[in-house]
Protein backbone atom coordinates (compact mmCIF):
# COMPACT_ATOMS: atom_id res chain seq x y z
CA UNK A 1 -4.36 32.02 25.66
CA UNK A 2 -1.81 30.58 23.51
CA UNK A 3 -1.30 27.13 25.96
CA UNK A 4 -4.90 26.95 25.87
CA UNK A 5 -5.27 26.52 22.42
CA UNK A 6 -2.40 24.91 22.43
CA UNK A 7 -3.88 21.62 24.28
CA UNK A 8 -6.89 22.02 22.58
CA UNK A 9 -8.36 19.17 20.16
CA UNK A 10 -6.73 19.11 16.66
CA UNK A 11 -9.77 21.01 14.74
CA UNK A 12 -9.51 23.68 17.62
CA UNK A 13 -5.71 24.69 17.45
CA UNK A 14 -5.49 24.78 13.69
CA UNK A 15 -7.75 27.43 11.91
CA UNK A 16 -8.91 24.79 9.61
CA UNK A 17 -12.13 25.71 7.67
CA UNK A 18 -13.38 21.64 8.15
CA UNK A 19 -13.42 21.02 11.71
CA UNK A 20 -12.33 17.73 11.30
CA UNK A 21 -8.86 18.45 9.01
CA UNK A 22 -5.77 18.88 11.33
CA UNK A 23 -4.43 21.14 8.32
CA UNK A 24 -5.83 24.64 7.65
CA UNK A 25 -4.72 26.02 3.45
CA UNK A 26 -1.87 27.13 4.81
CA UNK A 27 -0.10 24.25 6.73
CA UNK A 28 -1.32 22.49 3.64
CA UNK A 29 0.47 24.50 1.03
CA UNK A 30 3.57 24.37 3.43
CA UNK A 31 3.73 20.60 3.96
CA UNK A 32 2.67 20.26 0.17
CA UNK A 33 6.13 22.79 -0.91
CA UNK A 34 8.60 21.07 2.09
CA UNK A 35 7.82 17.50 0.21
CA UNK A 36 8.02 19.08 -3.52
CA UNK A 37 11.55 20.85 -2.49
CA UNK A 38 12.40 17.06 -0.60
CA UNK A 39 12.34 16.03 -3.94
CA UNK A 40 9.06 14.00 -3.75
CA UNK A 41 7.17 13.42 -7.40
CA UNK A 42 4.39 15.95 -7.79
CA UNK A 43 2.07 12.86 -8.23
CA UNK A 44 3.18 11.95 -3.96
CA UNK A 45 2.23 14.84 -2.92
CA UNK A 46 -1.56 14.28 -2.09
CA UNK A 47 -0.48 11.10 -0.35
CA UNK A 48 2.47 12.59 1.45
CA UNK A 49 -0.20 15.43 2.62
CA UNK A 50 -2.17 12.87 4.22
CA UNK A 51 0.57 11.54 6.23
CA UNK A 52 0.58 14.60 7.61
CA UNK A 53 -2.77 14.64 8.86
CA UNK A 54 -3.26 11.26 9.62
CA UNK A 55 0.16 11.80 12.08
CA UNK A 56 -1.08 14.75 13.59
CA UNK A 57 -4.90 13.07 14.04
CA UNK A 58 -2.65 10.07 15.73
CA UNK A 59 -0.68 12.50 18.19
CA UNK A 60 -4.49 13.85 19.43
CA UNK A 61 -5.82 10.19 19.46
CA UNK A 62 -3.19 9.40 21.45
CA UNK A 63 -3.55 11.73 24.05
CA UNK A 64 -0.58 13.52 23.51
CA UNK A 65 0.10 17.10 23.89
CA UNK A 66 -0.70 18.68 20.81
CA UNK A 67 2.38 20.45 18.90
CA UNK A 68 2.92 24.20 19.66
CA UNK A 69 3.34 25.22 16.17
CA UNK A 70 1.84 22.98 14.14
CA UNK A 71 2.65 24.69 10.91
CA UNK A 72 6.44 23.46 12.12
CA UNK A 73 5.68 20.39 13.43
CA UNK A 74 3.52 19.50 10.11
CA UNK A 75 6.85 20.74 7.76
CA UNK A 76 9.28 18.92 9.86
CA UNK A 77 7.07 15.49 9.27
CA UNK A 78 6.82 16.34 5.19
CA UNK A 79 10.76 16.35 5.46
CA UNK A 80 10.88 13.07 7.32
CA UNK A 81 8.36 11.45 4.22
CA UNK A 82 10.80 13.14 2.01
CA UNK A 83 13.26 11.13 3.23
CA UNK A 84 11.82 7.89 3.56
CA UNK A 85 10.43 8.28 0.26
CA UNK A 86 13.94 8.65 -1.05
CA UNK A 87 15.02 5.78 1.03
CA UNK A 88 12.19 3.48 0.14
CA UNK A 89 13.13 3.94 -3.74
CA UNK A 90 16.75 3.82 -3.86
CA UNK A 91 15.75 0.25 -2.27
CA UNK A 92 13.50 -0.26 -4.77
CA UNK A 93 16.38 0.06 -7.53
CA UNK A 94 18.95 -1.97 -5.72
CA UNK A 95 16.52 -4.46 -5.61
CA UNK A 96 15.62 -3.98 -9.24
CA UNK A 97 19.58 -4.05 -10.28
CA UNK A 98 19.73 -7.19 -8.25
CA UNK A 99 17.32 -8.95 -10.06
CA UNK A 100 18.64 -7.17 -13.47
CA UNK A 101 22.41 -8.98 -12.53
CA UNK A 102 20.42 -12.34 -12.06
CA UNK A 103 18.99 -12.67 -16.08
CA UNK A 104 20.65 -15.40 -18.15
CA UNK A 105 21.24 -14.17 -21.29
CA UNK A 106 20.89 -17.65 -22.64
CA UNK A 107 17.73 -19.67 -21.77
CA UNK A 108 18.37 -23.38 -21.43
CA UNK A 109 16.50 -25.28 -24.75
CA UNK A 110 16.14 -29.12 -23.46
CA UNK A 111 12.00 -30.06 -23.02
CA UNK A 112 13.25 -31.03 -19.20
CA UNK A 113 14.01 -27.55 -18.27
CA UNK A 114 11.40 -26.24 -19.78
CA UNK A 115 9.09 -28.64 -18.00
CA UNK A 116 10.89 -28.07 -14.73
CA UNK A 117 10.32 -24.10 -15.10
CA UNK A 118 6.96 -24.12 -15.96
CA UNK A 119 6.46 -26.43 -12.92
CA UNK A 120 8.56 -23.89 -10.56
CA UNK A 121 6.62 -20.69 -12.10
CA UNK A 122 3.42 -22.54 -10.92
CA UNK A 123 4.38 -23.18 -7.58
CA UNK A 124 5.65 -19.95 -6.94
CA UNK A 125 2.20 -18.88 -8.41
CA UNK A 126 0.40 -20.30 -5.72
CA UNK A 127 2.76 -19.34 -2.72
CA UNK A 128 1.36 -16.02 -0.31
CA UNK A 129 2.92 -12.87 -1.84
CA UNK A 130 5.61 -13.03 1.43
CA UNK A 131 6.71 -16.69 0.76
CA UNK A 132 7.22 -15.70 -2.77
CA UNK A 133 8.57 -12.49 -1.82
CA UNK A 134 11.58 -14.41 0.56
CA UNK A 135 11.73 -17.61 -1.54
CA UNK A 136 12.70 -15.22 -4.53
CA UNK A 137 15.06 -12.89 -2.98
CA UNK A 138 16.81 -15.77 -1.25
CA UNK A 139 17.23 -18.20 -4.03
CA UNK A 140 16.86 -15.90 -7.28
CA UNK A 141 18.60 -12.69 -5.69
CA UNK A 142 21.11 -15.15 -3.18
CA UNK A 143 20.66 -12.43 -0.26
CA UNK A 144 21.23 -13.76 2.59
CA UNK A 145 18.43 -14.36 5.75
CA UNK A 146 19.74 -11.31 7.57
CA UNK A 147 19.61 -9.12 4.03
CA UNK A 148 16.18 -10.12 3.65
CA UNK A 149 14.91 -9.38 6.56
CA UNK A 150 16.60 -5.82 6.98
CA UNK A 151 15.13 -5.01 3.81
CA UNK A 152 11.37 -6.30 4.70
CA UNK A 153 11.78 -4.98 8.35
CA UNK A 154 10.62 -8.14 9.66
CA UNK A 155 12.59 -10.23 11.95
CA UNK A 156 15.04 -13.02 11.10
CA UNK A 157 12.93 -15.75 12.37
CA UNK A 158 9.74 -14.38 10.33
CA UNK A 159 12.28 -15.08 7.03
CA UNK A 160 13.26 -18.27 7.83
CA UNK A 161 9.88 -19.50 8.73
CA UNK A 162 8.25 -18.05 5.01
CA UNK A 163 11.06 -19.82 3.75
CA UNK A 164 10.62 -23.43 5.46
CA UNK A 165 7.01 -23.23 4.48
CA UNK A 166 7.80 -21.60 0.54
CA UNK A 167 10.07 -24.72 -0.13
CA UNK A 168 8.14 -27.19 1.47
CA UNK A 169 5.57 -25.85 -0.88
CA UNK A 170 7.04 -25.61 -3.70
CA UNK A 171 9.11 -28.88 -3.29
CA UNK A 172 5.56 -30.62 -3.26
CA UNK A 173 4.16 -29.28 -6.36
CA UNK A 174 7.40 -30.16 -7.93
CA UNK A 175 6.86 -33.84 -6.88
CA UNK A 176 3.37 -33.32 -7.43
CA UNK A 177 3.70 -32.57 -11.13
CA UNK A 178 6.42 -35.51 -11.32
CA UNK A 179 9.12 -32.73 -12.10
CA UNK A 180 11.89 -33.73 -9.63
């Protein structure tokens, strides 16, 4: 009986009181405690919950097996989202130090730079959030292509190609604006 339910659709295996949540209370309060005790903000949790489900609703979708226990499976995917969360902001504060160690403490006076920074702050206004994105953390941050694109999980190409079309860009509404 227990391989039966076993293969069984999500809704059936689980107990849960909607038939269409993967997670019965239970499974929920356990994924909801292995993410606290991961050390994920009490304001996460709802979203790392989610995960859960939406994981487990992609295993059945996929045709997959479903997970013998899924009260296990469920906590061993909240400690994985523990970790990435961890991972994702300790990037987020080298990132933010980087940029920190890039600040002038001395802004240049003349008209001509300020003309030629109010130009370069409107070009970069009107880049695509990912030209912007490499373009900055290129030439503002000076990490190199490979850096960038480890970081972004994109491929090298994909960085170098935002770039090429950020400075082209930018380079025009600098001449454009009779800057450079």
């Amino acid at each position: 009986m227990l391989r039966r339910r076993a293969r069984r659709a999500p809704e059936a295996y689980t107990g849960a009181a909607d038939p269409g949540d993967p997670l019965d209370a239970d499974q929920e309060r356990r994924v909801r405690a292995v993410l606290a005790l991961g050390g994920v903000p009490q304001a996460d949790l709802p979203d790392g919950v989610q995960q859960v489900r939406l994981r487990l609703l992609e295993r059945a979708a996929s045709g997959r097996e479903a997970p013998r226990d899924v009260s296990a499976w469920a906590a061993v995917v909240a400690s994985r989202l523990a970790v990435d969360w961890h991972r994702a902001r300790r990037r987020q504060e080298r990132l933010g130090e980087r940029l920190a160690a890039l600040r002038r403490p001395e802004l240049p006076s003349g008209e001509d730079d300020s003309l030629l920074s109010l130009a370069v702050a409107r070009g970069l206004d009107e880049l695509t959030d990912a030209q912007r994105q490499v373009l900055v953390l290129r030439f503002y941050a000076d990490l190199p292509v490979r850096s960038i694109a480890d970081e972004l999980g994109v491929p090298e190409g994909t960085v170098k190609s935002r770039l090429h079309t950020a400075v082209r860009a930018l380079r025009a509404r600098l001449h454009e604006d009779e800057v450079v």
